[in-house]
Every structure is written in C-alpha cells, then in structure tokens.
PDB file of N, CA and C in Angstrom:
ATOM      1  N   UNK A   1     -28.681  21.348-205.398  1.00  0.00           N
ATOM      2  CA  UNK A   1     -28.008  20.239-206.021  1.00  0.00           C
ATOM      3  C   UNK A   1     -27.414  20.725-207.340  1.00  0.00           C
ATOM      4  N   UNK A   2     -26.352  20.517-207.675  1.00  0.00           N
ATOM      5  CA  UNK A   2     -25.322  20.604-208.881  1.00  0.00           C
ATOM      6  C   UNK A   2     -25.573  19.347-209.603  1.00  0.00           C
ATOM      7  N   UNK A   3     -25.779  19.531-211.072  1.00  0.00           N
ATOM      8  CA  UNK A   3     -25.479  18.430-212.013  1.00  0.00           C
ATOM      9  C   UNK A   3     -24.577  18.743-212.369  1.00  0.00           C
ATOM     10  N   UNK A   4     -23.748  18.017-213.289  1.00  0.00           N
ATOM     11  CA  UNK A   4     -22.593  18.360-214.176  1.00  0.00           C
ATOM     12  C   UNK A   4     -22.238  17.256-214.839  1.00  0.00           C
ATOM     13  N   UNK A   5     -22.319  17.724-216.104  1.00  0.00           N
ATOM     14  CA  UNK A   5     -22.372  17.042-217.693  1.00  0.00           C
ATOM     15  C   UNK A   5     -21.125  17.169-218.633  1.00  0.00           C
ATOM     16  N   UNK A   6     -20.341  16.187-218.861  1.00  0.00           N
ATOM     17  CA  UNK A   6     -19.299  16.273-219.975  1.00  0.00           C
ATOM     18  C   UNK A   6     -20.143  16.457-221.372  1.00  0.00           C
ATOM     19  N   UNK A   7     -18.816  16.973-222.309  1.00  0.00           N
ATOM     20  CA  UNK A   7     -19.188  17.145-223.271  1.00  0.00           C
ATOM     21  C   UNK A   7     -20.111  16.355-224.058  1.00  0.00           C
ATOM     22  N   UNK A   8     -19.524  14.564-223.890  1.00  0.00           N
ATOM     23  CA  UNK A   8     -20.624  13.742-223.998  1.00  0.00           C
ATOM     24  C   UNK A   8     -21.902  13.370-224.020  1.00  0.00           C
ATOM     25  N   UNK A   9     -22.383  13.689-222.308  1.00  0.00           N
ATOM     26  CA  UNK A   9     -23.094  13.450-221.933  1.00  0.00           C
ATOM     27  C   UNK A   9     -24.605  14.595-222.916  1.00  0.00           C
ATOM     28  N   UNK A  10     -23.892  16.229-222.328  1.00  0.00           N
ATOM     29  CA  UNK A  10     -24.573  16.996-222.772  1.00  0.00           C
ATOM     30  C   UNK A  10     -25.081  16.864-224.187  1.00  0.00           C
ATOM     31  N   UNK A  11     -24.448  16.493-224.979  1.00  0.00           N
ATOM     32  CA  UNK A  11     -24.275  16.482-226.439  1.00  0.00           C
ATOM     33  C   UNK A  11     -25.415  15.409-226.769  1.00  0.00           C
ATOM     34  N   UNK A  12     -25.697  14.205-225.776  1.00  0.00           N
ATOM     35  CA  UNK A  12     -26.558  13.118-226.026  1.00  0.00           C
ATOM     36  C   UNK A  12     -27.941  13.834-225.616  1.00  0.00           C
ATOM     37  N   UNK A  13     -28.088  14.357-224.237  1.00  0.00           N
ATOM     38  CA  UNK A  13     -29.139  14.915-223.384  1.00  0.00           C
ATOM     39  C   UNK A  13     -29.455  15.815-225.194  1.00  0.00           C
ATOM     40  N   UNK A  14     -28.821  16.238-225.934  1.00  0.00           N
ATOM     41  CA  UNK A  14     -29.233  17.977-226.914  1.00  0.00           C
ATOM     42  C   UNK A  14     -30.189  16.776-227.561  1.00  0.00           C
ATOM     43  N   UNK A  15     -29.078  15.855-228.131  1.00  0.00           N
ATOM     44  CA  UNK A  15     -29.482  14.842-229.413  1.00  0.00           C
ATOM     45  C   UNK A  15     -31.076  14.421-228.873  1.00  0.00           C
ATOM     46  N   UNK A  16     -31.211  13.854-227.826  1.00  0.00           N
ATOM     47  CA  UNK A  16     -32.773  13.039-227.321  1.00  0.00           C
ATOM     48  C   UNK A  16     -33.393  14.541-227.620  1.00  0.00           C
ATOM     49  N   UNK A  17     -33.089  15.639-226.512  1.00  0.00           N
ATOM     50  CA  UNK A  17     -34.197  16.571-226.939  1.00  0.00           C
ATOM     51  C   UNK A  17     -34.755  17.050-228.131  1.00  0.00           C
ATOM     52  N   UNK A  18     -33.330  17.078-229.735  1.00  0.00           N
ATOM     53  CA  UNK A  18     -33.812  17.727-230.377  1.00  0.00           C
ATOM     54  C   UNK A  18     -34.683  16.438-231.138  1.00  0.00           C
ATOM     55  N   UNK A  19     -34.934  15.401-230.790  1.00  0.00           N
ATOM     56  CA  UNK A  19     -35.506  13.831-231.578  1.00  0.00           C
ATOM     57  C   UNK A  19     -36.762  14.055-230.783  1.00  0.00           C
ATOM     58  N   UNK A  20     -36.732  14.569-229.277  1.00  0.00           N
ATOM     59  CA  UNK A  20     -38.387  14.624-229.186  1.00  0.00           C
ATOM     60  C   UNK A  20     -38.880  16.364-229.420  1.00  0.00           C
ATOM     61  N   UNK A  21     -38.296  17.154-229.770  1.00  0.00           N
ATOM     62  CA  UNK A  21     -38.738  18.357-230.354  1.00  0.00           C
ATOM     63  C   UNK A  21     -39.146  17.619-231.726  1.00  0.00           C
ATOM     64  N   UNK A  22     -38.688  17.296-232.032  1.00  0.00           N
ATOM     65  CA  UNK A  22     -39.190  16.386-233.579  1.00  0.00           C
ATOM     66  C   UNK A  22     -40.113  15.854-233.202  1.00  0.00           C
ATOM     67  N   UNK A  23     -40.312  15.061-232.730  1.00  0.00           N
ATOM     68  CA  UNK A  23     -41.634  14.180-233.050  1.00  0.00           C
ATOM     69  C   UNK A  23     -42.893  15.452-232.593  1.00  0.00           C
ATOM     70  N   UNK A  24     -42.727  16.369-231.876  1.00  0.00           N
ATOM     71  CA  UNK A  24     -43.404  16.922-231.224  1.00  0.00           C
ATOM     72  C   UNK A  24     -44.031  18.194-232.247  1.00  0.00           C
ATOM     73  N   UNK A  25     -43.139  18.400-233.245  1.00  0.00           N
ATOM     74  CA  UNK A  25     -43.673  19.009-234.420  1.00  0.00           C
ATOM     75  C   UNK A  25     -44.701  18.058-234.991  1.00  0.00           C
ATOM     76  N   UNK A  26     -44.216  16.735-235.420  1.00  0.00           N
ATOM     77  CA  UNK A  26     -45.263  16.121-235.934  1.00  0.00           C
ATOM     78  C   UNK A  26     -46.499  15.784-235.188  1.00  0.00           C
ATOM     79  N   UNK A  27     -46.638  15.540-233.891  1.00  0.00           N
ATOM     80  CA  UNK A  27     -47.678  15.825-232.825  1.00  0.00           C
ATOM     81  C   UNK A  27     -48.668  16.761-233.057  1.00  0.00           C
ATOM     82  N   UNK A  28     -48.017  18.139-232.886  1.00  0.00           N
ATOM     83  CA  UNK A  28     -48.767  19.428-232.878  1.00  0.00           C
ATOM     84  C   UNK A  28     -49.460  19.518-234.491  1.00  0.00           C
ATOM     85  N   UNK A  29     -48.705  19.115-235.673  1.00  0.00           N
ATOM     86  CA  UNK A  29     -49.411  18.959-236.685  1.00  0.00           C
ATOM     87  C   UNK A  29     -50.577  18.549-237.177  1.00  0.00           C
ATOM     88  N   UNK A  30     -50.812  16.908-236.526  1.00  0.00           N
ATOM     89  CA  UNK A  30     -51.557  15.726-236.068  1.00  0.00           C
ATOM     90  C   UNK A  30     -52.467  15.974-235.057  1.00  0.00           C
ATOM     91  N   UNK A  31     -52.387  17.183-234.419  1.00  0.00           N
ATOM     92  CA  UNK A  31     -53.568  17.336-233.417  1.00  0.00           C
ATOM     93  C   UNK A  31     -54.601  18.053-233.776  1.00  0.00           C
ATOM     94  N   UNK A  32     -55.956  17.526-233.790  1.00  0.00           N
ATOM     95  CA  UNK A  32     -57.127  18.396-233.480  1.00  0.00           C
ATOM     96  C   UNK A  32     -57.463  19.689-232.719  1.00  0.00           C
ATOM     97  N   UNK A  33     -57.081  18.948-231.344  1.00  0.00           N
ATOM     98  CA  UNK A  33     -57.822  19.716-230.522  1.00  0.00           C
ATOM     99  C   UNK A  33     -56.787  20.933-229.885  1.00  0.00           C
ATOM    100  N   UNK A  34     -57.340  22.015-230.226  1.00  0.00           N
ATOM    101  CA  UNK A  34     -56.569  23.044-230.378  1.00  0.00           C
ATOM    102  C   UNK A  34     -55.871  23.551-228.765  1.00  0.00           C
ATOM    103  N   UNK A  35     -56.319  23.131-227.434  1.00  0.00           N
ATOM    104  CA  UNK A  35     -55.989  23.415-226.117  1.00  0.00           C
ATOM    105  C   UNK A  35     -54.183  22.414-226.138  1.00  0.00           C
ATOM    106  N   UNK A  36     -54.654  21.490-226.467  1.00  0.00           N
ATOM    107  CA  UNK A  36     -53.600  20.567-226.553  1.00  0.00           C
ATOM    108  C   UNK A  36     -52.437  20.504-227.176  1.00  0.00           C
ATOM    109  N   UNK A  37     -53.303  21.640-228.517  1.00  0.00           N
ATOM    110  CA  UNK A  37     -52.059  22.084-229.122  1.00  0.00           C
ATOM    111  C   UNK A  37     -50.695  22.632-229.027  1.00  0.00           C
ATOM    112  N   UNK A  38     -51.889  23.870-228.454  1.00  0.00           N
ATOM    113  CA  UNK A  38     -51.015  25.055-227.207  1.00  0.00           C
ATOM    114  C   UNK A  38     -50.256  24.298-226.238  1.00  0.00           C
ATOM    115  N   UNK A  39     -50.630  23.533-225.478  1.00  0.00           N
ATOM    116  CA  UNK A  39     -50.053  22.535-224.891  1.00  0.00           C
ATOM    117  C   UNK A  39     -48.603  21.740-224.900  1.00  0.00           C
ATOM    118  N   UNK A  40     -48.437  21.513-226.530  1.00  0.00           N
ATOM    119  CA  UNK A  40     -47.436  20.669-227.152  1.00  0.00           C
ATOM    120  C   UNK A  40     -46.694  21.596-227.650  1.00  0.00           C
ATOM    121  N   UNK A  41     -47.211  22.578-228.068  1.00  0.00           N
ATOM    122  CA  UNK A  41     -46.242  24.044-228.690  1.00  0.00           C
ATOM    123  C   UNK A  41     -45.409  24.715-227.807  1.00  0.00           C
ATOM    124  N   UNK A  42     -46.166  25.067-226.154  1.00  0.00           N
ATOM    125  CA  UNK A  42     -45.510  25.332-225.129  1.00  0.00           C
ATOM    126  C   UNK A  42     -44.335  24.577-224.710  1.00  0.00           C
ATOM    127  N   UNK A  43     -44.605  22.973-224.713  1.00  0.00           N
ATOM    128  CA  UNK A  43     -43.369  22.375-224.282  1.00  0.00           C
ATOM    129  C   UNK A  43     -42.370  22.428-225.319  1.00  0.00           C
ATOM    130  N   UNK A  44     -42.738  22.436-226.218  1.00  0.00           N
ATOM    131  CA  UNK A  44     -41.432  22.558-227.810  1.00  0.00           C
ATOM    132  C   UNK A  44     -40.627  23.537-227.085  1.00  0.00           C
ATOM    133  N   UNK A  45     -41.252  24.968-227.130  1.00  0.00           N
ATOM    134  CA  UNK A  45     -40.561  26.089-226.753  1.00  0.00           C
ATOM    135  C   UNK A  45     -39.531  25.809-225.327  1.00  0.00           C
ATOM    136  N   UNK A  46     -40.605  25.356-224.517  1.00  0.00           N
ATOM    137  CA  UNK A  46     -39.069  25.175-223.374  1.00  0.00           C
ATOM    138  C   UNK A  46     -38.395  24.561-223.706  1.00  0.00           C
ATOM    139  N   UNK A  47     -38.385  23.327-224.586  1.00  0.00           N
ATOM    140  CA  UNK A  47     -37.030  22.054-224.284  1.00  0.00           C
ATOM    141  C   UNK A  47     -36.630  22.760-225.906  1.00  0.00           C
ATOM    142  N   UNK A  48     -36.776  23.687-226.340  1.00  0.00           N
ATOM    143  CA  UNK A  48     -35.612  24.633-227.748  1.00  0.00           C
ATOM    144  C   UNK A  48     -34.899  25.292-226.994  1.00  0.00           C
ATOM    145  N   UNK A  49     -34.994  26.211-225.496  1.00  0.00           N
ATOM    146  CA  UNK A  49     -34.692  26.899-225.198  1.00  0.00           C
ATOM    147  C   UNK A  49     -33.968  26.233-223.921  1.00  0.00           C
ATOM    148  N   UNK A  50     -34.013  24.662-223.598  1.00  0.00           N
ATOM    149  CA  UNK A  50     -33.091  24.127-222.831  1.00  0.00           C
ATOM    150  C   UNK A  50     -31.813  23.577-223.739  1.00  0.00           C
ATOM    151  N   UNK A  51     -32.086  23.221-225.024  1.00  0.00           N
ATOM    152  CA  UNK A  51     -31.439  22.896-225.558  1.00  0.00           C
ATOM    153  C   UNK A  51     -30.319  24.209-226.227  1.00  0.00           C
ATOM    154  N   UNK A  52     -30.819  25.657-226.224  1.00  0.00           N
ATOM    155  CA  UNK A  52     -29.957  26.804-227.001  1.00  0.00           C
ATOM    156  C   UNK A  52     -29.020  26.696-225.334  1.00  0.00           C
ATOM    157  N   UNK A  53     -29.864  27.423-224.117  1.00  0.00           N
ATOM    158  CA  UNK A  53     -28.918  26.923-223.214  1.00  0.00           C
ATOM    159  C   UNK A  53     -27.647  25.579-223.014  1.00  0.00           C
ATOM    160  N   UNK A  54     -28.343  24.943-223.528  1.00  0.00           N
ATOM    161  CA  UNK A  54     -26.735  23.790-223.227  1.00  0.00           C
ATOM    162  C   UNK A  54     -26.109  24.149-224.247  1.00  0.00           C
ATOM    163  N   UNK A  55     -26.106  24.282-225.418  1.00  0.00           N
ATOM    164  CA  UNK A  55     -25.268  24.875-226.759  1.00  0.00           C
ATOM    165  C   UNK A  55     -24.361  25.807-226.024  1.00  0.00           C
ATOM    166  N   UNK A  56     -25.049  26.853-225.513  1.00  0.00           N
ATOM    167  CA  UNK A  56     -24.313  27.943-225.139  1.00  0.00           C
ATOM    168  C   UNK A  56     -23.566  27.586-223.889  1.00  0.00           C
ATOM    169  N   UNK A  57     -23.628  26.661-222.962  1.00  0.00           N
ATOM    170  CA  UNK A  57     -22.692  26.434-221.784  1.00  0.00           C
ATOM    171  C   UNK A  57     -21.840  25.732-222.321  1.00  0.00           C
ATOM    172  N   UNK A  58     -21.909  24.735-223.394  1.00  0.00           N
ATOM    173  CA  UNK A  58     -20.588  24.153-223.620  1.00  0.00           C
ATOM    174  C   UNK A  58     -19.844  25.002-224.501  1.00  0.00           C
ATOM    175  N   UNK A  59     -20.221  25.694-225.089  1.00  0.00           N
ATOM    176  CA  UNK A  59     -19.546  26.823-225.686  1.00  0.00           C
ATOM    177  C   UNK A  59     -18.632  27.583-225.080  1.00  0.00           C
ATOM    178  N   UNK A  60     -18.911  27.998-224.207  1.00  0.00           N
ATOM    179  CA  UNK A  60     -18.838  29.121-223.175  1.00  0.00           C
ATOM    180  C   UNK A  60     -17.700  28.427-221.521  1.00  0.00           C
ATOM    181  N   UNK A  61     -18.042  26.692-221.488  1.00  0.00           N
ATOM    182  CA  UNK A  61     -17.655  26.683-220.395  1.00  0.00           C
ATOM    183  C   UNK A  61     -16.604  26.594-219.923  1.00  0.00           C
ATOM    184  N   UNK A  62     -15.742  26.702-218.541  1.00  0.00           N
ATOM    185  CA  UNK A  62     -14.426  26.843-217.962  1.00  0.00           C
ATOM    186  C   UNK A  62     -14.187  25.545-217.542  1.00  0.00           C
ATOM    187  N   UNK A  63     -15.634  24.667-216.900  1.00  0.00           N
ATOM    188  CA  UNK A  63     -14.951  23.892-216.367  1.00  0.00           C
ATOM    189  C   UNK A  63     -14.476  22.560-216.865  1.00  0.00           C
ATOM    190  N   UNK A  64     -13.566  21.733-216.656  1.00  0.00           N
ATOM    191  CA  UNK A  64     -12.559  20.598-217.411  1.00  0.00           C
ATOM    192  C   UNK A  64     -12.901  19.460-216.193  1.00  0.00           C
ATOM    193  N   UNK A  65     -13.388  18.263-216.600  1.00  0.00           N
ATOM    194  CA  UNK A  65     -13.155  16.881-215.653  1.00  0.00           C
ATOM    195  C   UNK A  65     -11.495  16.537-215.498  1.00  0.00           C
ATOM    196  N   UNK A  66     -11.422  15.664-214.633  1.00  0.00           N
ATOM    197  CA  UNK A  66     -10.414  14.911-214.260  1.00  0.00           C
ATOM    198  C   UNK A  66      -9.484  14.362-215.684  1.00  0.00           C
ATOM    199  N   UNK A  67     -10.271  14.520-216.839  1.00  0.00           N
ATOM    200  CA  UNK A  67      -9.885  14.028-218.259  1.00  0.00           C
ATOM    201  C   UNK A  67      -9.396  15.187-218.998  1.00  0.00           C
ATOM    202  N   UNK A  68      -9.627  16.225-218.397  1.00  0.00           N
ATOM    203  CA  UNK A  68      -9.704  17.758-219.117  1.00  0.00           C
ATOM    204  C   UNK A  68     -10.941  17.914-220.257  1.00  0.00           C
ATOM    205  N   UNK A  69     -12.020  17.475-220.171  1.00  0.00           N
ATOM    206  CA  UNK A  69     -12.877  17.607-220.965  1.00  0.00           C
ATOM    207  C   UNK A  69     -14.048  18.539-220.487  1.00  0.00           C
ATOM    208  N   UNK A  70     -14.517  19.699-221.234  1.00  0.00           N
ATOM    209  CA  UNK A  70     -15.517  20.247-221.082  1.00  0.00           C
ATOM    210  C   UNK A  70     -16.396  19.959-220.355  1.00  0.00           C
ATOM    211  N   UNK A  71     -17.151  19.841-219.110  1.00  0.00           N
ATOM    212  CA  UNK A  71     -18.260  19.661-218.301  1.00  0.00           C
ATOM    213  C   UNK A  71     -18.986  20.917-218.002  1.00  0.00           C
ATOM    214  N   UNK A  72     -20.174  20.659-218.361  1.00  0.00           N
ATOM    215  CA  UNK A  72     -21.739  21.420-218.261  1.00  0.00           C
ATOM    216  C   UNK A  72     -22.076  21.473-217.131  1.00  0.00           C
ATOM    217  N   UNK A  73     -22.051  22.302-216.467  1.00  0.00           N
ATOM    218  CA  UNK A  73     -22.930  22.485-214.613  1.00  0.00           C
ATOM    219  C   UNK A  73     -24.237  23.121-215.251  1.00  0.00           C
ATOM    220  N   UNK A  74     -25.091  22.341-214.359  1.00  0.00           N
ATOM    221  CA  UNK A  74     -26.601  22.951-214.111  1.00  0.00           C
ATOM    222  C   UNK A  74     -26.772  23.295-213.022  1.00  0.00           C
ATOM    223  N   UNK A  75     -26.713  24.457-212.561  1.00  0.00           N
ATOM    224  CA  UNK A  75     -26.553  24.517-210.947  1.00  0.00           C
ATOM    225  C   UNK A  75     -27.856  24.087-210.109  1.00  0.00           C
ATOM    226  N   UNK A  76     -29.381  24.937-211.012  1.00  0.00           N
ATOM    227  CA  UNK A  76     -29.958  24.619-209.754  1.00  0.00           C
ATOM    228  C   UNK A  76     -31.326  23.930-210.884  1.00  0.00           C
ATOM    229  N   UNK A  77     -32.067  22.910-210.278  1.00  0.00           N
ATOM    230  CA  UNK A  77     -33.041  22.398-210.970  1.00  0.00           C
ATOM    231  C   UNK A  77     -34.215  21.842-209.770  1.00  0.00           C
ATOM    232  N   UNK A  78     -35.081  22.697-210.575  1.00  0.00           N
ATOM    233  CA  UNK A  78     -36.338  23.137-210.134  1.00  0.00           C
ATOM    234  C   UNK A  78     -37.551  21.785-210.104  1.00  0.00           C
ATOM    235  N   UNK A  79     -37.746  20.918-209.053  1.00  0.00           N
ATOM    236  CA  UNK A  79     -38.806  19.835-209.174  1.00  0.00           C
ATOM    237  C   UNK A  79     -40.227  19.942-208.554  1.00  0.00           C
ATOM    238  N   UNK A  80     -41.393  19.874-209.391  1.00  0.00           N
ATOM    239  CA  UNK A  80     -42.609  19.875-208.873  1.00  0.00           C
ATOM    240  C   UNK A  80     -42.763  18.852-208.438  1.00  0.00           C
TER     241      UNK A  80
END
C-alpha cells in the first residue's frame, strides 16, 4: 500500500509529532521507573527519526498533485 501526503498534510503529520515528542520529553523527565523510561526514550527516537525522514522527502521530492504541489509517498508501512 502507497500513502501519499501533500505538502500540507505532511507538514501537519511533522507538527502533531514534534507536540508529542514534546510532551514525551516531559514524560521521560516525570518518570520514576526507569524500564519505562527506556521505553518513552525509545519511542522519542523513532518518531525524531520519522519526522527527519519526512523533512527530507519533502525536500527532496519529485512528485506534484493534480495542483502541482509537493506530495510525500510512503511507500511501504509496516503493521503489527
């Protein structure tokens, strides 16, 4: 399955992630228990590193909507 994200869209998807990378600093701060920590630190790291990825595809990308506007493909996404 293909997603594909205008400039818009992507730009909102960055904004939510980098608002719950935020709170998620203050989380990991606020936590005791140190398993959980690791826990909350791990997910920071992936959704920084989903978010440098979309930076870099709209940067980078070729493809234009029906509007001529920048659109983000995610080609393949992985569900447990």
């Amino acid at each position: 399955m293909d997603v594909e994200l205008t400039v818009e869209e992507s730009s909102a998807l960055q904004k939510a992630l980098r608002s719950y990378t935020s709170e998620l600093r203050m989380e990991i701060a606020d936590t005791d228990n140190a398993e959980f920590r690791r826990g909350l630190r791990h997910e920071r790291e992936v959704l920084e590193g989903v978010i440098a990825k979309l930076d870099d595809a709209a940067s980078t990308s070729a493809h234009l909507d029906e509007e001529g506007r920048v659109v983000v493909r995610i080609v393949s996404v992985w569900l447990r």
